[in-house]
PDB file of N, CA and C in Angstrom:
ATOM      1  N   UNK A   1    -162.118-138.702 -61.319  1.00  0.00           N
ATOM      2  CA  UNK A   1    -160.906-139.117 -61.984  1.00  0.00           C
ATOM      3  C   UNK A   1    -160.138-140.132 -61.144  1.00  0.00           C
ATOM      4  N   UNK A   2    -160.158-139.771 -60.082  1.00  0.00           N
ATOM      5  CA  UNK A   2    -159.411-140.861 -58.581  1.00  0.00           C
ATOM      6  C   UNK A   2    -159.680-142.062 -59.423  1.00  0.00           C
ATOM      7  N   UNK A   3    -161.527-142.368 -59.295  1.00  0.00           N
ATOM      8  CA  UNK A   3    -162.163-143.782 -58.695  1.00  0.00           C
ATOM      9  C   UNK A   3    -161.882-144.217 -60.655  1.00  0.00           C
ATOM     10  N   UNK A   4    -161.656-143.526 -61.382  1.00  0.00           N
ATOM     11  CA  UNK A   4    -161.257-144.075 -62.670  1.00  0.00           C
ATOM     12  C   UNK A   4    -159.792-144.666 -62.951  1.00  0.00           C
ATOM     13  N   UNK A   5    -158.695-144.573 -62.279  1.00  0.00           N
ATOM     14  CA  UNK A   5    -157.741-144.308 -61.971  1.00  0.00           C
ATOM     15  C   UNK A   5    -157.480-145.723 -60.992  1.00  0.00           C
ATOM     16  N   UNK A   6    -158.238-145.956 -60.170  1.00  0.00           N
ATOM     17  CA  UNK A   6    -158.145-146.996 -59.015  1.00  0.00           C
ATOM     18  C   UNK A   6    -159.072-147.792 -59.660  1.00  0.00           C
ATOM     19  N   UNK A   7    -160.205-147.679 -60.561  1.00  0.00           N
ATOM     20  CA  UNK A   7    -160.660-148.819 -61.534  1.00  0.00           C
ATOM     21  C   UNK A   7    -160.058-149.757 -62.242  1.00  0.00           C
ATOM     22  N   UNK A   8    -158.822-148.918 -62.815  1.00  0.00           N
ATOM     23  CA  UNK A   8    -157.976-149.114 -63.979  1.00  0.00           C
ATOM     24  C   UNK A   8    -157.283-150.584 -63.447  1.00  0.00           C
ATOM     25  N   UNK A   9    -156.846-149.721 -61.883  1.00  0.00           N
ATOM     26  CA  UNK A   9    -155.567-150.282 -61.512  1.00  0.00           C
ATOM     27  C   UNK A   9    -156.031-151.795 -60.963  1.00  0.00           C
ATOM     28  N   UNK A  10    -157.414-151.189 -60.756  1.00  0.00           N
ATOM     29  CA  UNK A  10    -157.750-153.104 -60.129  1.00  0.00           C
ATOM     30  C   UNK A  10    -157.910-153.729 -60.688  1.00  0.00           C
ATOM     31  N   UNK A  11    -158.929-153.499 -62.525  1.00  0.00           N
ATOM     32  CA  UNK A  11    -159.023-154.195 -63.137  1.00  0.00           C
ATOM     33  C   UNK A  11    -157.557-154.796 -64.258  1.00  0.00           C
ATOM     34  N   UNK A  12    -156.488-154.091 -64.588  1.00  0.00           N
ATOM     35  CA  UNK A  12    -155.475-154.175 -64.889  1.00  0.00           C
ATOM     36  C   UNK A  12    -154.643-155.293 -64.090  1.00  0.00           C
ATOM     37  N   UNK A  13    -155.112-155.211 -62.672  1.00  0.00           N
ATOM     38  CA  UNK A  13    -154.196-156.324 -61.709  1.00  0.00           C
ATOM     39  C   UNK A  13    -155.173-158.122 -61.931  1.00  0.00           C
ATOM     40  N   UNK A  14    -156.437-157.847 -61.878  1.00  0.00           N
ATOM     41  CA  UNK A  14    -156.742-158.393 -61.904  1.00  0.00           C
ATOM     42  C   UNK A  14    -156.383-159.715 -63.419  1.00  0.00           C
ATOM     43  N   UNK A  15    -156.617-161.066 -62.996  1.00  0.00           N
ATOM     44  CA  UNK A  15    -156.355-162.124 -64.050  1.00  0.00           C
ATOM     45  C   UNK A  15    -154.836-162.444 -64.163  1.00  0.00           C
ATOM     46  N   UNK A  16    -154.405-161.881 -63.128  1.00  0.00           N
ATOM     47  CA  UNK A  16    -152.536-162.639 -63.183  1.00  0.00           C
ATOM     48  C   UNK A  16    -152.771-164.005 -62.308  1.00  0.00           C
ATOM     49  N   UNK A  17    -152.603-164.759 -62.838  1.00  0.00           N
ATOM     50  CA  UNK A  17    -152.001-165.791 -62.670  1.00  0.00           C
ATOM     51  C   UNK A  17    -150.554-166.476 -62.038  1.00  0.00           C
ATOM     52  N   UNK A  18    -150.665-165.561 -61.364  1.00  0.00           N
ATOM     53  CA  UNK A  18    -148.808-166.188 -60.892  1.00  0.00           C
ATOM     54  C   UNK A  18    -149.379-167.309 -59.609  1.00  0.00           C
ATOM     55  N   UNK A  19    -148.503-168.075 -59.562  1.00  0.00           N
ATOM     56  CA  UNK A  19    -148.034-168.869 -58.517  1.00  0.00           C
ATOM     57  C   UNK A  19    -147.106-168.897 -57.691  1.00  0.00           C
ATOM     58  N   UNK A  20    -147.101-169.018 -56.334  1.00  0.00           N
ATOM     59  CA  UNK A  20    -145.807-168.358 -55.622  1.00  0.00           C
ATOM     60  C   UNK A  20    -146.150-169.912 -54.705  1.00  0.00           C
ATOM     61  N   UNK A  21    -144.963-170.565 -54.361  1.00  0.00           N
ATOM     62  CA  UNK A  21    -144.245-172.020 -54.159  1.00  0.00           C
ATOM     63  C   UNK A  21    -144.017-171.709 -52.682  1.00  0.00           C
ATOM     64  N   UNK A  22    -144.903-171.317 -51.321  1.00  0.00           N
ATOM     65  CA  UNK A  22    -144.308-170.621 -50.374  1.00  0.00           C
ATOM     66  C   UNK A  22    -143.643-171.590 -49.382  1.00  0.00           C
ATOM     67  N   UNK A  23    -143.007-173.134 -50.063  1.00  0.00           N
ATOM     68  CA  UNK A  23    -142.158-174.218 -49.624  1.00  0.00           C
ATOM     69  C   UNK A  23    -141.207-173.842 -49.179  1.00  0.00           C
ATOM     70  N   UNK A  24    -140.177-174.169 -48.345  1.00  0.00           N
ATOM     71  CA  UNK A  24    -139.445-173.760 -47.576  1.00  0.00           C
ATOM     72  C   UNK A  24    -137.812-173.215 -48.472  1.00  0.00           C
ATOM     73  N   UNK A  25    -136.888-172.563 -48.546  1.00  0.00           N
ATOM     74  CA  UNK A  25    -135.967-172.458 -49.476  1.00  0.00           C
ATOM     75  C   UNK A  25    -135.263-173.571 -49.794  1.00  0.00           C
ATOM     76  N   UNK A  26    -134.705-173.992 -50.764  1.00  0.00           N
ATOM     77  CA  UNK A  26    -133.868-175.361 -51.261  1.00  0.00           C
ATOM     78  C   UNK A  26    -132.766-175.199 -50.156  1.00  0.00           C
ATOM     79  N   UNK A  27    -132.353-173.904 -49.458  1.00  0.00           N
ATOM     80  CA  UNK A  27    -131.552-174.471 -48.516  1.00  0.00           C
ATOM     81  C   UNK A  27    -131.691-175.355 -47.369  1.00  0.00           C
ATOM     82  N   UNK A  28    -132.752-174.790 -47.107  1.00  0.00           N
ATOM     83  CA  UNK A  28    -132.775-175.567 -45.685  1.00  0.00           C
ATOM     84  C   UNK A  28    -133.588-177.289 -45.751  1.00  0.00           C
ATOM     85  N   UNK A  29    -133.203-177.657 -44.844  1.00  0.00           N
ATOM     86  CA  UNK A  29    -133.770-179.270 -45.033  1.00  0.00           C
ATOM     87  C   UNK A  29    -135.339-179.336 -44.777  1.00  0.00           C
ATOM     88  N   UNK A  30    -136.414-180.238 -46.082  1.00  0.00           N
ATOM     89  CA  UNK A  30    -137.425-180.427 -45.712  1.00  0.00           C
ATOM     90  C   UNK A  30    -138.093-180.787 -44.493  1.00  0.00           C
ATOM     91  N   UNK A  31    -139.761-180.660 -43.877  1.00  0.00           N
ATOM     92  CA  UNK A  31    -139.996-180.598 -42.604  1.00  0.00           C
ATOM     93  C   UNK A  31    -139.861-182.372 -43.166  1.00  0.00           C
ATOM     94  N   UNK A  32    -139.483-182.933 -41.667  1.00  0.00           N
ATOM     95  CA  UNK A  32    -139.951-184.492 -41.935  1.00  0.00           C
ATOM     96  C   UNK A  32    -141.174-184.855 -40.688  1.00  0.00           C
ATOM     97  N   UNK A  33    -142.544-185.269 -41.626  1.00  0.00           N
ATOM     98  CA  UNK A  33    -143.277-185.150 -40.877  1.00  0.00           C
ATOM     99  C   UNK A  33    -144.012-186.708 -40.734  1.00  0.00           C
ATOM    100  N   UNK A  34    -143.960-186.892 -39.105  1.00  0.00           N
ATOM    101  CA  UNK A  34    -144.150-188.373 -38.445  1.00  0.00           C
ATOM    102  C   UNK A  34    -145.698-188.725 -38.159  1.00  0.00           C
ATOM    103  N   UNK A  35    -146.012-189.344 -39.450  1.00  0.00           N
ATOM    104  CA  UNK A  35    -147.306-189.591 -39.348  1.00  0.00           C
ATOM    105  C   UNK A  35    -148.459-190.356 -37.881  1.00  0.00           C
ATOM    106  N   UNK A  36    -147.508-190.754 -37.168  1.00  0.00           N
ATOM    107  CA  UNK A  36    -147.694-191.262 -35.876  1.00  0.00           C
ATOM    108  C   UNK A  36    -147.922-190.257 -34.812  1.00  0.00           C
ATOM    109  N   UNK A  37    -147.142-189.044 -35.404  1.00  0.00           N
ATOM    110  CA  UNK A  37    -147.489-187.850 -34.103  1.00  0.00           C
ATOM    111  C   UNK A  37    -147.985-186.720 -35.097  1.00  0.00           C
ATOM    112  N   UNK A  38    -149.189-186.671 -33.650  1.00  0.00           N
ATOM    113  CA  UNK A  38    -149.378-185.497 -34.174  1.00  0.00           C
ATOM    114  C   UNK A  38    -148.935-183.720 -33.902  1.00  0.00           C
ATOM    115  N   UNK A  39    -149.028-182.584 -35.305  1.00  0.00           N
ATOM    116  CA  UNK A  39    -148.178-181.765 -35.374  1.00  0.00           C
ATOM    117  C   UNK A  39    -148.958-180.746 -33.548  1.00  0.00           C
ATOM    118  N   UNK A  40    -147.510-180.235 -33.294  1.00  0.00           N
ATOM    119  CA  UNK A  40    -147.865-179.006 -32.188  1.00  0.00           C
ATOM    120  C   UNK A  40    -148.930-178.168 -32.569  1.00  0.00           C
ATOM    121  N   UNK A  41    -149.487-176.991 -31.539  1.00  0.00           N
ATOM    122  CA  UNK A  41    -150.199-175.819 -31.911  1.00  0.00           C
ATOM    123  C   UNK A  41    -148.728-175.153 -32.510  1.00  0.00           C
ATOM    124  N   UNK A  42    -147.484-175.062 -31.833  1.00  0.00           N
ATOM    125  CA  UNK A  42    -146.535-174.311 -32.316  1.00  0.00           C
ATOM    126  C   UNK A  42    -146.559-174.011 -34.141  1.00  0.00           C
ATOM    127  N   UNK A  43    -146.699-175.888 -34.376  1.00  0.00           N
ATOM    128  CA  UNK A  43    -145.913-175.794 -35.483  1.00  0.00           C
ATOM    129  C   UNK A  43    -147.276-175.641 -36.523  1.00  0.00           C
ATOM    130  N   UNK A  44    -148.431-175.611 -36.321  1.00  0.00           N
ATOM    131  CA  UNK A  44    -149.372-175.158 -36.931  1.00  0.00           C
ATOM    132  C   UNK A  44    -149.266-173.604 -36.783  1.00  0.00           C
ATOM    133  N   UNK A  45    -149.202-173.134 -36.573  1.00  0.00           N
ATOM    134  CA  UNK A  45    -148.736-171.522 -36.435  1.00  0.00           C
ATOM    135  C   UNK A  45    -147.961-171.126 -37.348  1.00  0.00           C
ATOM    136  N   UNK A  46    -146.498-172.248 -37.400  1.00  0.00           N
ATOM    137  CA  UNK A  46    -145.253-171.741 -38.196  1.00  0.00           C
ATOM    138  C   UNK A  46    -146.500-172.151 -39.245  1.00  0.00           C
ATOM    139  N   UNK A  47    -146.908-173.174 -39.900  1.00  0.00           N
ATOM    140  CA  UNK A  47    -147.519-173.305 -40.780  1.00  0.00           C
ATOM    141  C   UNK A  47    -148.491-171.975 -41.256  1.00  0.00           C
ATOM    142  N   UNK A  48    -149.458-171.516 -40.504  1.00  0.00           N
ATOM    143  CA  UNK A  48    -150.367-170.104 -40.548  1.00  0.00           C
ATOM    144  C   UNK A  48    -149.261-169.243 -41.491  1.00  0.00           C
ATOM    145  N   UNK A  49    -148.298-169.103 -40.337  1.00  0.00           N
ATOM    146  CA  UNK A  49    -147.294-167.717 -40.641  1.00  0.00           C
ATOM    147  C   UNK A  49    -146.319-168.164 -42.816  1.00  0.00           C
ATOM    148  N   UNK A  50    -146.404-169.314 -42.826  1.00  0.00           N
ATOM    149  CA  UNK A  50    -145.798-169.556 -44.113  1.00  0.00           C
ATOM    150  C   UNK A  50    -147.009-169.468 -45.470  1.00  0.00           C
ATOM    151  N   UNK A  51    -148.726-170.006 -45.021  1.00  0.00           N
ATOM    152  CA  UNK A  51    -149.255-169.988 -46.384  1.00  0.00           C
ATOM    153  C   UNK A  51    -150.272-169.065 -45.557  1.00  0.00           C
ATOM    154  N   UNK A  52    -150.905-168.256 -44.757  1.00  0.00           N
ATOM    155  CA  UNK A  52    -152.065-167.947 -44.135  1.00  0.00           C
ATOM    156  C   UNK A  52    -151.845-166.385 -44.205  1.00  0.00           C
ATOM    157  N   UNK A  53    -150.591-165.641 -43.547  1.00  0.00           N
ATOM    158  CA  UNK A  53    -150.434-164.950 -42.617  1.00  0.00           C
ATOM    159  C   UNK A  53    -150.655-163.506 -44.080  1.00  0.00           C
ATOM    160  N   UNK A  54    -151.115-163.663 -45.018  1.00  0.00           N
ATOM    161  CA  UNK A  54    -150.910-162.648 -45.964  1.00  0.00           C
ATOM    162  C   UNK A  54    -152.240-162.356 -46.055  1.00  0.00           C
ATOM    163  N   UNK A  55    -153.442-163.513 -45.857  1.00  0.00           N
ATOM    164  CA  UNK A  55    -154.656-162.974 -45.758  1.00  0.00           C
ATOM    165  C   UNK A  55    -155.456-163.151 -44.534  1.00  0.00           C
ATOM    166  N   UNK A  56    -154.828-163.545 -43.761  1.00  0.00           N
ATOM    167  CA  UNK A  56    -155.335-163.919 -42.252  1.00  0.00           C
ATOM    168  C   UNK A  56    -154.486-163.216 -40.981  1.00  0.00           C
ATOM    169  N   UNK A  57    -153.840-162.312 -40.947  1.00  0.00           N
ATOM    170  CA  UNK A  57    -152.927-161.884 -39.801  1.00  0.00           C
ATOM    171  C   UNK A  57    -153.487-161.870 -38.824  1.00  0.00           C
ATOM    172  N   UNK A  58    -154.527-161.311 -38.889  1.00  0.00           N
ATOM    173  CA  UNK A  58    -155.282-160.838 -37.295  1.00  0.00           C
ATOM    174  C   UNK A  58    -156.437-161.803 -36.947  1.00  0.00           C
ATOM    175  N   UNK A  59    -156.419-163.106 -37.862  1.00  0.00           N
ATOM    176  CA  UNK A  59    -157.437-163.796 -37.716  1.00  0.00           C
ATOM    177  C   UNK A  59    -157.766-164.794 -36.121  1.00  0.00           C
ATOM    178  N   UNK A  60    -159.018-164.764 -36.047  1.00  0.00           N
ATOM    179  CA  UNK A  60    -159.172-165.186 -34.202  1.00  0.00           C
ATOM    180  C   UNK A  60    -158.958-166.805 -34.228  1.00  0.00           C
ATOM    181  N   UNK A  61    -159.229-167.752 -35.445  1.00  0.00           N
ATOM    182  CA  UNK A  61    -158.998-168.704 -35.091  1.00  0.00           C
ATOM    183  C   UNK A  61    -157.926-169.358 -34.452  1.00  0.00           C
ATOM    184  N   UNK A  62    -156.595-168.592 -34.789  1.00  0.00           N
ATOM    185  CA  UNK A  62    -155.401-169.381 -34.344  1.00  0.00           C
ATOM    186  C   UNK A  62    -155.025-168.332 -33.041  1.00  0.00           C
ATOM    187  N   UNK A  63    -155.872-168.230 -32.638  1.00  0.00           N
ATOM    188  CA  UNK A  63    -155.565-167.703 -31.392  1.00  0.00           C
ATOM    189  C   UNK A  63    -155.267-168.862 -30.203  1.00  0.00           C
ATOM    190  N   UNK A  64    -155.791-169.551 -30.326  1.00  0.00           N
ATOM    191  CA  UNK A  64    -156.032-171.068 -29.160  1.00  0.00           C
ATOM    192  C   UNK A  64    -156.361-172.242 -30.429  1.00  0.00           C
ATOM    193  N   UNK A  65    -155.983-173.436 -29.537  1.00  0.00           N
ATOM    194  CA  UNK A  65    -156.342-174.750 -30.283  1.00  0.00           C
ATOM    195  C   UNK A  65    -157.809-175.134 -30.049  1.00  0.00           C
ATOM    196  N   UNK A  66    -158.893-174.631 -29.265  1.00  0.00           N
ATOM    197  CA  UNK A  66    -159.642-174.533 -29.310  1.00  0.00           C
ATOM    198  C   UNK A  66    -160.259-173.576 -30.300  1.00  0.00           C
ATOM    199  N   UNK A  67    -160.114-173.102 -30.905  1.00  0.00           N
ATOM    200  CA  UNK A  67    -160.759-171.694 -31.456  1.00  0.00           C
ATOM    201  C   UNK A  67    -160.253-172.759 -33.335  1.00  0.00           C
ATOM    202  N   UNK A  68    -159.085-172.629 -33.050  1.00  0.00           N
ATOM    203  CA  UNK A  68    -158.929-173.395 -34.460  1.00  0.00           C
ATOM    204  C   UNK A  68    -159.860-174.294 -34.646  1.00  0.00           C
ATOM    205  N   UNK A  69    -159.735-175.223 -33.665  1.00  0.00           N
ATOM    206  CA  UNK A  69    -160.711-176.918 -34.233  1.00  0.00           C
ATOM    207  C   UNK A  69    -162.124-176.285 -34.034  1.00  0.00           C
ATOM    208  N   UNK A  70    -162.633-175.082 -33.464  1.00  0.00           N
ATOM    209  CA  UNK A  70    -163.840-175.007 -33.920  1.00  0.00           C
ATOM    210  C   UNK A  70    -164.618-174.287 -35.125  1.00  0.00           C
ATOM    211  N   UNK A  71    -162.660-173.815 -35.882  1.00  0.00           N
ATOM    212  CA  UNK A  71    -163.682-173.018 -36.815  1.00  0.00           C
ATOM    213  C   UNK A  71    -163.526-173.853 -38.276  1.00  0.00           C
ATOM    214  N   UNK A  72    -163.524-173.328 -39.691  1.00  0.00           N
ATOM    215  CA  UNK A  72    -163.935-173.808 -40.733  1.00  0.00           C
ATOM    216  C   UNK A  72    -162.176-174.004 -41.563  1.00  0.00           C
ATOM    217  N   UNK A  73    -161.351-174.153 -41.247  1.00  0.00           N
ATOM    218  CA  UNK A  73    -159.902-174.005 -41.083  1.00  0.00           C
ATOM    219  C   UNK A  73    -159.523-175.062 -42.141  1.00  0.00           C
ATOM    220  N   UNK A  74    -160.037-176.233 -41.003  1.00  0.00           N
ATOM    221  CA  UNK A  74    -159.699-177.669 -41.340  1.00  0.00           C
ATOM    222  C   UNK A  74    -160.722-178.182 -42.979  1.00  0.00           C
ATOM    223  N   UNK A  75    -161.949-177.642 -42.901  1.00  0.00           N
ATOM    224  CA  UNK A  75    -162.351-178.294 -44.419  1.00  0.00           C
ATOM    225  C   UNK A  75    -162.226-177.606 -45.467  1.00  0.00           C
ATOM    226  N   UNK A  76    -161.652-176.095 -44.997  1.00  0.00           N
ATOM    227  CA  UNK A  76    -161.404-175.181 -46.162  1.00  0.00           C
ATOM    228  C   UNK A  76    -159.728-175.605 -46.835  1.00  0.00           C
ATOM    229  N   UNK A  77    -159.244-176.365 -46.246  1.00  0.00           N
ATOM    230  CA  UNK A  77    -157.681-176.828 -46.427  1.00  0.00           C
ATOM    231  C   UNK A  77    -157.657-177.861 -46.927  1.00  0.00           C
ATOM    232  N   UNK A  78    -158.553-178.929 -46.425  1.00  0.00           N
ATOM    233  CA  UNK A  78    -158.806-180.240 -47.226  1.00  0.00           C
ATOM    234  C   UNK A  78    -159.348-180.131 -48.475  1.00  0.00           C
ATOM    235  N   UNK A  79    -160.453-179.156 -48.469  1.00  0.00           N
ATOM    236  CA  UNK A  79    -161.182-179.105 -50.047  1.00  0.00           C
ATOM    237  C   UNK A  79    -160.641-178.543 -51.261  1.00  0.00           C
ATOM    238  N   UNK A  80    -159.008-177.627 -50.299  1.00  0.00           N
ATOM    239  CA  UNK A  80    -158.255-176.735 -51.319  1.00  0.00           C
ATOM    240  C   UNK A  80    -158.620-175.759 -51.710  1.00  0.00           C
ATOM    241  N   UNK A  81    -159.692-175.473 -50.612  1.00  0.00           N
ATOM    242  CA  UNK A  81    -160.304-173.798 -50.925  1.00  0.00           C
ATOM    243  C   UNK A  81    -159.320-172.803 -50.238  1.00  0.00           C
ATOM    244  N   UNK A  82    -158.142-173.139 -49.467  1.00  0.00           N
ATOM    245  CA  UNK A  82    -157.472-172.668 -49.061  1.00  0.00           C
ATOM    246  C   UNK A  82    -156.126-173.212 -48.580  1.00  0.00           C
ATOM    247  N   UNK A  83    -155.336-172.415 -49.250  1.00  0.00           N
ATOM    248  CA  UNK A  83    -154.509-171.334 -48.966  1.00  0.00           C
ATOM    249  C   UNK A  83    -155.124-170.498 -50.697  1.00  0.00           C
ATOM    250  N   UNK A  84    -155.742-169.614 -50.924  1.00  0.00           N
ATOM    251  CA  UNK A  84    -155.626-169.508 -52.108  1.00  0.00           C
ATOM    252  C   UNK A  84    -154.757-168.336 -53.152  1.00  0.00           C
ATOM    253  N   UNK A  85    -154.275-169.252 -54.348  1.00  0.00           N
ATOM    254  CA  UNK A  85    -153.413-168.272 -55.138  1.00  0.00           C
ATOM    255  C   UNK A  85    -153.702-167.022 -54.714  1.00  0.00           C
ATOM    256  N   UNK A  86    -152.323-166.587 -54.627  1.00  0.00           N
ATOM    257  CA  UNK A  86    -151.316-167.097 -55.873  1.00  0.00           C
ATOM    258  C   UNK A  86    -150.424-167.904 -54.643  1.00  0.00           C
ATOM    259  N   UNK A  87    -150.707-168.194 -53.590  1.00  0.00           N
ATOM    260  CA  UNK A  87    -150.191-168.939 -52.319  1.00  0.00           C
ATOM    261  C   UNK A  87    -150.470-170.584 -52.794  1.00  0.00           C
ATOM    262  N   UNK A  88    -149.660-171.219 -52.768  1.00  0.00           N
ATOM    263  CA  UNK A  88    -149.784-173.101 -52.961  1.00  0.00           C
ATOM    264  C   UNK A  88    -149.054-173.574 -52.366  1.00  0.00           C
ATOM    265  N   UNK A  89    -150.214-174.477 -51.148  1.00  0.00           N
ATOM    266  CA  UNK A  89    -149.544-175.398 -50.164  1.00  0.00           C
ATOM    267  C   UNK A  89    -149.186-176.563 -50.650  1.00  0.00           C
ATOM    268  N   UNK A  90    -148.081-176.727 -50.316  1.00  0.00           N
ATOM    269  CA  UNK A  90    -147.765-178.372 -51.099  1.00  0.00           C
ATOM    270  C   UNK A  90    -147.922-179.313 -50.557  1.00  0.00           C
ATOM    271  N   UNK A  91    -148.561-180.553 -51.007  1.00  0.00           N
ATOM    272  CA  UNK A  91    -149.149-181.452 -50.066  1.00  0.00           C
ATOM    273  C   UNK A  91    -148.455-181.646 -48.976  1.00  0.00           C
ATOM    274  N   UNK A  92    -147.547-182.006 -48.885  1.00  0.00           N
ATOM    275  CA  UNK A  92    -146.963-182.548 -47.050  1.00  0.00           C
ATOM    276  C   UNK A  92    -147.052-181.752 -46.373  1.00  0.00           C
ATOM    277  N   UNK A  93    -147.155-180.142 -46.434  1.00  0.00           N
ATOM    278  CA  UNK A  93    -147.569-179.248 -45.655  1.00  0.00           C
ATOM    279  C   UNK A  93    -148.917-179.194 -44.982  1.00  0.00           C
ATOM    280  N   UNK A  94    -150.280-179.596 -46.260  1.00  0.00           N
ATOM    281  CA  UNK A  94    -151.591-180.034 -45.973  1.00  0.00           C
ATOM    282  C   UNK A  94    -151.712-180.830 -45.698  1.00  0.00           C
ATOM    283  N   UNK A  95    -150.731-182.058 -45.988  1.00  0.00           N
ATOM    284  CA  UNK A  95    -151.324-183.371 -44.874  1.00  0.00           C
ATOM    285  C   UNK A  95    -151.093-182.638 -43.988  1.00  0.00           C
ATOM    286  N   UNK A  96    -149.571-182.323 -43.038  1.00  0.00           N
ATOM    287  CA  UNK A  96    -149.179-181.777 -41.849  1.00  0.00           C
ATOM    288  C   UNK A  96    -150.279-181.453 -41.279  1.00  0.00           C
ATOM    289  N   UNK A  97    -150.592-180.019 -41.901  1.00  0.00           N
ATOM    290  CA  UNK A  97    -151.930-179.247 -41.423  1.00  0.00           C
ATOM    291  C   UNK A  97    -152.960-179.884 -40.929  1.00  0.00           C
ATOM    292  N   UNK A  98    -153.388-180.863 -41.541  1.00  0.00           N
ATOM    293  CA  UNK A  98    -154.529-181.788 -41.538  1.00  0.00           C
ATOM    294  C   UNK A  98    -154.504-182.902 -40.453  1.00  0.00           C
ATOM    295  N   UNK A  99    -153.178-183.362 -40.416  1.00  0.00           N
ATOM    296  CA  UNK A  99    -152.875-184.209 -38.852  1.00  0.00           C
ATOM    297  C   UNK A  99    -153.225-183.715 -37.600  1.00  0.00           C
ATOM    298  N   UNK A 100    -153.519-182.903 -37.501  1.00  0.00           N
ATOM    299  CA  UNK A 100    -153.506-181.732 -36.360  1.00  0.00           C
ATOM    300  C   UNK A 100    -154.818-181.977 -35.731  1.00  0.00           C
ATOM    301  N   UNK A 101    -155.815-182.167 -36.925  1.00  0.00           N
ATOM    302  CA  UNK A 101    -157.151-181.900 -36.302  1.00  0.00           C
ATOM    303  C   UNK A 101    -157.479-183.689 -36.105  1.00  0.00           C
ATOM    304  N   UNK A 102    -156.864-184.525 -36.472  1.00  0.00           N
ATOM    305  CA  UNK A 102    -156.867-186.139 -35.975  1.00  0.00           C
ATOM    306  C   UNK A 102    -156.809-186.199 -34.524  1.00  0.00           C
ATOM    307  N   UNK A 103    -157.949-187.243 -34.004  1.00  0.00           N
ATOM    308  CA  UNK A 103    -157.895-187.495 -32.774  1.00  0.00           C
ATOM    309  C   UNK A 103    -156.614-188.185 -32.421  1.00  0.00           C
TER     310      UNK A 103
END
């Protein structure tokens, strides 16, 4: 009865469609980001912690900037296989992201 019960509930959750905008609040002022420099490990982090940190918390890549640029981070972000719904990075965040790994 449990595993009928926890069937229900997954298949019931499943097919929502929501979208959640995880852009910064209308209060505070947009990041302004200087295409000439490139972003910190810091601020790739704040980035992790705003579209990542719900399915990645304990993940080893962002442990070091080495560990990031060697793992699959950077083409899973470009191709838009990630951040995925109901999480949507908005482009200047993914360029941001994406400056990072530029020589």
């Amino acid at each position: 009865m449990k595993r009928f019960i926890f069937a229900s509930f997954l298949i019931a959750s499943c097919g929502t469609d929501q979208v959640v905008d995880r852009a910064p609040p209308t209060g505070n002022p947009p990041v302004v980001v200087d295409p000439n420099q490139k972003p910190s490990f810091a601020r790739i982090q704040q980035l992790h912690d705003q579209y990542c940190v719900q399915c990645h918390a304990n993940s080893g890549f962002l442990r070091s900037e080495d560990a990031l640029k060697s793992s699959t981070a950077k083409q899973r972000v470009l191709n838009k296989n990630m951040p995925q719904r109901p999480v949507v990075m908005p482009d200047a965040a993914r360029a941001e992201y994406l400056s990072f790994f530029s020589s």
